[in-house]
C-alpha atoms as a PDB file:
ATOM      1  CA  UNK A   1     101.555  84.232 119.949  1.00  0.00           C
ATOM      2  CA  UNK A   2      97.844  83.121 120.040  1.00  0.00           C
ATOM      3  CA  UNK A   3      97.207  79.938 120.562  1.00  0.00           C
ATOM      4  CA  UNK A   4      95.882  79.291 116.903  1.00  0.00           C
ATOM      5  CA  UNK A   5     100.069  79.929 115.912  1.00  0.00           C
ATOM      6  CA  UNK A   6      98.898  83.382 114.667  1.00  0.00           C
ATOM      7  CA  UNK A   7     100.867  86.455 116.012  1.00  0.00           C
ATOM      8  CA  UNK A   8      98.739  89.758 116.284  1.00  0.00           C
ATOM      9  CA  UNK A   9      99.550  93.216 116.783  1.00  0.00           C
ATOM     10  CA  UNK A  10      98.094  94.760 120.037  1.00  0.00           C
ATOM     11  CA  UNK A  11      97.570  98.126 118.418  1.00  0.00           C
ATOM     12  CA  UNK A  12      96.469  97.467 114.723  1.00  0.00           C
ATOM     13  CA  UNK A  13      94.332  93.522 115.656  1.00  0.00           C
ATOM     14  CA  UNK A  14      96.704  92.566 112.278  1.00  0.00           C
ATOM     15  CA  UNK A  15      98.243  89.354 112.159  1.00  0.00           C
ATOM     16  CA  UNK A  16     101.821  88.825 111.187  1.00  0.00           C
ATOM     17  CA  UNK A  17     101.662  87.067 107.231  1.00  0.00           C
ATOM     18  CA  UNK A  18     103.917  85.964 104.835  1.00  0.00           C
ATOM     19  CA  UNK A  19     103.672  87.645 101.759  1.00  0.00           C
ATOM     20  CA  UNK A  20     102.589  84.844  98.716  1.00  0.00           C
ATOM     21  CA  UNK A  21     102.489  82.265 101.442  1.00  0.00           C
ATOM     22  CA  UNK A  22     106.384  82.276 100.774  1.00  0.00           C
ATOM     23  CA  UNK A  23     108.662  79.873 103.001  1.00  0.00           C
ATOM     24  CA  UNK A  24     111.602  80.513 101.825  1.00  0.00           C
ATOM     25  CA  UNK A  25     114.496  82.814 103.813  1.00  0.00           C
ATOM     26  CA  UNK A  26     114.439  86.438 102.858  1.00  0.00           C
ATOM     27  CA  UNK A  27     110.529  85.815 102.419  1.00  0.00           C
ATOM     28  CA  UNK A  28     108.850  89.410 103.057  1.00  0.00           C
ATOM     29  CA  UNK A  29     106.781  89.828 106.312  1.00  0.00           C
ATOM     30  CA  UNK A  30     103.481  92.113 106.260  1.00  0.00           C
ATOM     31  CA  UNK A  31     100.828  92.977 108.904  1.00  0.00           C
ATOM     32  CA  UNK A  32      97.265  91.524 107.161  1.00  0.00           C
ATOM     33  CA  UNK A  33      93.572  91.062 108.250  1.00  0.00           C
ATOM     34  CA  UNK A  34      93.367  87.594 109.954  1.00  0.00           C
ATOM     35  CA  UNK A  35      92.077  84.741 107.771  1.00  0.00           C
ATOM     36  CA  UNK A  36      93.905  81.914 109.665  1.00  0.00           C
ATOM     37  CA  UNK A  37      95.814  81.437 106.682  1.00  0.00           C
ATOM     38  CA  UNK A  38      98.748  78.908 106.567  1.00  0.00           C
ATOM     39  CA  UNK A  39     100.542  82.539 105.705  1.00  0.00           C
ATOM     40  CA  UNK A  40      99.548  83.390 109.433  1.00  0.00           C
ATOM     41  CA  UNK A  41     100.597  80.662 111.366  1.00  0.00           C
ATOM     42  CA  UNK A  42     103.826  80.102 113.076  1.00  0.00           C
ATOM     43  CA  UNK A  43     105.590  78.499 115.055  1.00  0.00           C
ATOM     44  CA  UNK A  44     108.359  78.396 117.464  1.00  0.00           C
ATOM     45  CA  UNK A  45     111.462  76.163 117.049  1.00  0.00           C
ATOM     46  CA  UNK A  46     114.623  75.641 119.414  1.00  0.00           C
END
């Protein structure tokens, strides 16, 4: 996880994004050009 909350692949330079900016569970995941989106931020909860 970069420190920005985006999560990048080490091979493609893609960032992890939520597809329609969804939020909801079941919400697809795709690998996308990084924008910074809110899409491509995460976070980590305990």
């Amino acid at each position: 996880m970069n420190s920005n909350g985006t999560i990048t692949g080490v091979q493609s330079g893609l960032c992890l994004d939520a597809t329609g900016t969804g939020t909801a569970n079941a919400t697809k995941l795709q690998l996308w050009a990084c924008s910074g989106a809110g899409s491509q931020q995460w976070s980590l909860r305990s």
